[in-house]
C-alpha atoms as a PDB file:
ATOM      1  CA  UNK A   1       0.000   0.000   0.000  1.00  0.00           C
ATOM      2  CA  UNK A   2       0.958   3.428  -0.517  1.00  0.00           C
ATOM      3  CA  UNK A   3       0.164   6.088   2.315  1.00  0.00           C
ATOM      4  CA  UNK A   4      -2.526   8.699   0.347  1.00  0.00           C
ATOM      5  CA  UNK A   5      -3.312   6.443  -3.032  1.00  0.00           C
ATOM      6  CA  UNK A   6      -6.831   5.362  -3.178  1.00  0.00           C
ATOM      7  CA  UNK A   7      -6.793   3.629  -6.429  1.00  0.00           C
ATOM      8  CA  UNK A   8      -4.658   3.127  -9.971  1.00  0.00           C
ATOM      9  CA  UNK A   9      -5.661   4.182 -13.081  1.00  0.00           C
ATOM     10  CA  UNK A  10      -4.555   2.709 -16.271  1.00  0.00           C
ATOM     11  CA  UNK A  11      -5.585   1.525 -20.013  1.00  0.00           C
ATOM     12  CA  UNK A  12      -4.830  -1.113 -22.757  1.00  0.00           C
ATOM     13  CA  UNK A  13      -4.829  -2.025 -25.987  1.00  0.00           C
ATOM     14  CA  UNK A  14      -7.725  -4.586 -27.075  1.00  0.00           C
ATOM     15  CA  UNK A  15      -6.686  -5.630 -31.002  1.00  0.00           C
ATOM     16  CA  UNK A  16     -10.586  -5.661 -32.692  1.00  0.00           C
ATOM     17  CA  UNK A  17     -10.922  -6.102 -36.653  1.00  0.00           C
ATOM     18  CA  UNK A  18     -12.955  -3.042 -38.230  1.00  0.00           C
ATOM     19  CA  UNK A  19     -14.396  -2.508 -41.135  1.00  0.00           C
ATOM     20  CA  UNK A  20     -12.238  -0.810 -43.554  1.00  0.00           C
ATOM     21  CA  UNK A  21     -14.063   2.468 -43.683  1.00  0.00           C
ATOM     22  CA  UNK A  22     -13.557   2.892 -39.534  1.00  0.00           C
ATOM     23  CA  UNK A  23     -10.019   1.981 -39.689  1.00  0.00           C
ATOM     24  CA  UNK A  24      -8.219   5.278 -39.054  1.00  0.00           C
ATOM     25  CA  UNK A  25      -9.990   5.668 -36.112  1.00  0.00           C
ATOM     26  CA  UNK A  26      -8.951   2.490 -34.529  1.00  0.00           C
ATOM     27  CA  UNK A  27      -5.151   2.492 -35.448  1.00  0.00           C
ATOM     28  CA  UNK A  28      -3.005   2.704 -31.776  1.00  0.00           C
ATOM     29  CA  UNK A  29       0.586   4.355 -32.008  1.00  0.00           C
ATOM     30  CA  UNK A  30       1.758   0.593 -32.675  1.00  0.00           C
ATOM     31  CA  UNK A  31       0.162   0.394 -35.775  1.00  0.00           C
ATOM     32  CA  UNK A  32      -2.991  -2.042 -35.023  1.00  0.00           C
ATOM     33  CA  UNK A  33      -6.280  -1.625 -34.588  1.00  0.00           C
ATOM     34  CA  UNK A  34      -7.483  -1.717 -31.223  1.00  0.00           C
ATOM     35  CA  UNK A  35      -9.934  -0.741 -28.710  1.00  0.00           C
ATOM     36  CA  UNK A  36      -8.417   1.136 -25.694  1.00  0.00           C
ATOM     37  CA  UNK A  37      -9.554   0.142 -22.148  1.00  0.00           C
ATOM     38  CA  UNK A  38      -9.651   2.347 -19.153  1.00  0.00           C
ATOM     39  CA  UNK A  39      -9.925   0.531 -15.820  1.00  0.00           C
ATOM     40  CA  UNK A  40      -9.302   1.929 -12.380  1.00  0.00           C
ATOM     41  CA  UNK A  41      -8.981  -0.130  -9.497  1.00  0.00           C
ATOM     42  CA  UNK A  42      -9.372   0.876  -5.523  1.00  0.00           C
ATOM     43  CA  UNK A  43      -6.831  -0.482  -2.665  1.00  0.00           C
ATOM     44  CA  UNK A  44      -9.301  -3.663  -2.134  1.00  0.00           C
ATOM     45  CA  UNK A  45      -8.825  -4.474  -5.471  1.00  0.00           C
ATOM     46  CA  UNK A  46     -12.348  -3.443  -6.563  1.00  0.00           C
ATOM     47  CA  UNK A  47     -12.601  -2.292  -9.588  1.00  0.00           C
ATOM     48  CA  UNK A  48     -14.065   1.328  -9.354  1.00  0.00           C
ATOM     49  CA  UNK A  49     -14.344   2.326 -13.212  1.00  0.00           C
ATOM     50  CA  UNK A  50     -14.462   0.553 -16.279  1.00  0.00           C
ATOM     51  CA  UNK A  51     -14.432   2.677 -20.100  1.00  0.00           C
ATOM     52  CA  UNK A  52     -13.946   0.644 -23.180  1.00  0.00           C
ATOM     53  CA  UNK A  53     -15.887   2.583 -26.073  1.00  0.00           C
ATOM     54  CA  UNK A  54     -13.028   4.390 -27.415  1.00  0.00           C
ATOM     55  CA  UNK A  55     -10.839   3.486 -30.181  1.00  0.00           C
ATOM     56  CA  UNK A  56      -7.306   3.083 -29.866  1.00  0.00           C
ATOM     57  CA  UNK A  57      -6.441   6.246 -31.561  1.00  0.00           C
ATOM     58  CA  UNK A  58      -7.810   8.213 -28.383  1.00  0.00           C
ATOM     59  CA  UNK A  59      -5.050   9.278 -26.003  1.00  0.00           C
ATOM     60  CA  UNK A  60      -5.747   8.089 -22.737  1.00  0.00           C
ATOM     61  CA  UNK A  61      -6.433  11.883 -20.976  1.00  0.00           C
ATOM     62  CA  UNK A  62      -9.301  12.262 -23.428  1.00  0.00           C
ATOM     63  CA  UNK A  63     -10.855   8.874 -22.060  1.00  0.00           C
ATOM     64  CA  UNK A  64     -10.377   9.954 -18.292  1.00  0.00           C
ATOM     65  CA  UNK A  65     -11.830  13.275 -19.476  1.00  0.00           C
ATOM     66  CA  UNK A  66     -15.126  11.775 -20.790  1.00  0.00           C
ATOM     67  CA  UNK A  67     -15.054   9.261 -17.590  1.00  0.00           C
ATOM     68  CA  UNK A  68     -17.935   8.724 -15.501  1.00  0.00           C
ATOM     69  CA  UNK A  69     -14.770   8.603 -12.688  1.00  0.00           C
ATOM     70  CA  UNK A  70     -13.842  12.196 -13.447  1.00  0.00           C
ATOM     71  CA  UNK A  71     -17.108  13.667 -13.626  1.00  0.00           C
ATOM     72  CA  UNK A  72     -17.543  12.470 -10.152  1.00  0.00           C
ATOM     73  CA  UNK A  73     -14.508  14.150  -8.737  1.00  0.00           C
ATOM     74  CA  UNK A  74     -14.865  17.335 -10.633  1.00  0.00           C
ATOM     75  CA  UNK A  75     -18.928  17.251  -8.952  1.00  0.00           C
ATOM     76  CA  UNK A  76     -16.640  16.826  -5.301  1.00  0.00           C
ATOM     77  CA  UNK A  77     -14.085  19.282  -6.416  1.00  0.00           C
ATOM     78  CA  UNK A  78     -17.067  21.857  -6.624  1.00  0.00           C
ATOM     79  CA  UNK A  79     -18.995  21.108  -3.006  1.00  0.00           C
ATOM     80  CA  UNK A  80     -15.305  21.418  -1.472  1.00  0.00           C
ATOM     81  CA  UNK A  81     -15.209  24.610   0.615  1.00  0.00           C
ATOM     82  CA  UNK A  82     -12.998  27.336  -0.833  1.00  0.00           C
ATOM     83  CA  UNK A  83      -9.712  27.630   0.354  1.00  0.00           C
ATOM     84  CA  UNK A  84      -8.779  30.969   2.408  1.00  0.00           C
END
């Protein structure tokens, strides 16, 4: 465990065969075409958030962006009392 983490974030590469016409979208930087997961897992293990609808030419910030995950902590960032 480390003191202050509550979870771990991170994503993969799922290889998927497209149709030709959607195949820009789902090239990844290693050339294939992919899907690419999001999961985020608490210190139990538990897994807290789960995203796999984006093709693996998104970059991993724009699939935490459009997270149901961040949307929760940016709705607790705003009921946090301002700082003096």
């Amino acid at each position: 465990m480390f003191p202050g983490v509550f979870g771990l974030i991170d994503g993969t590469h799922v290889p998927v065969q497209v149709k030709a016409e959607s195949r820009d979208r789902f090239w990844d930087r290693k050339g294939n075409t992919s899907l690419n997961i999001q999961v985020v897992v608490g210190p139990d293990m538990k897994i807290l958030d789960f995203v796999n609808r984006w093709p693996g030419s998104a970059h991993d910030s724009r699939i935490f962006r459009d997270s149901n995950l961040f949307a929760r902590l940016e709705q607790v960032n705003r009921n946090l009392p301002a700082k003096n």
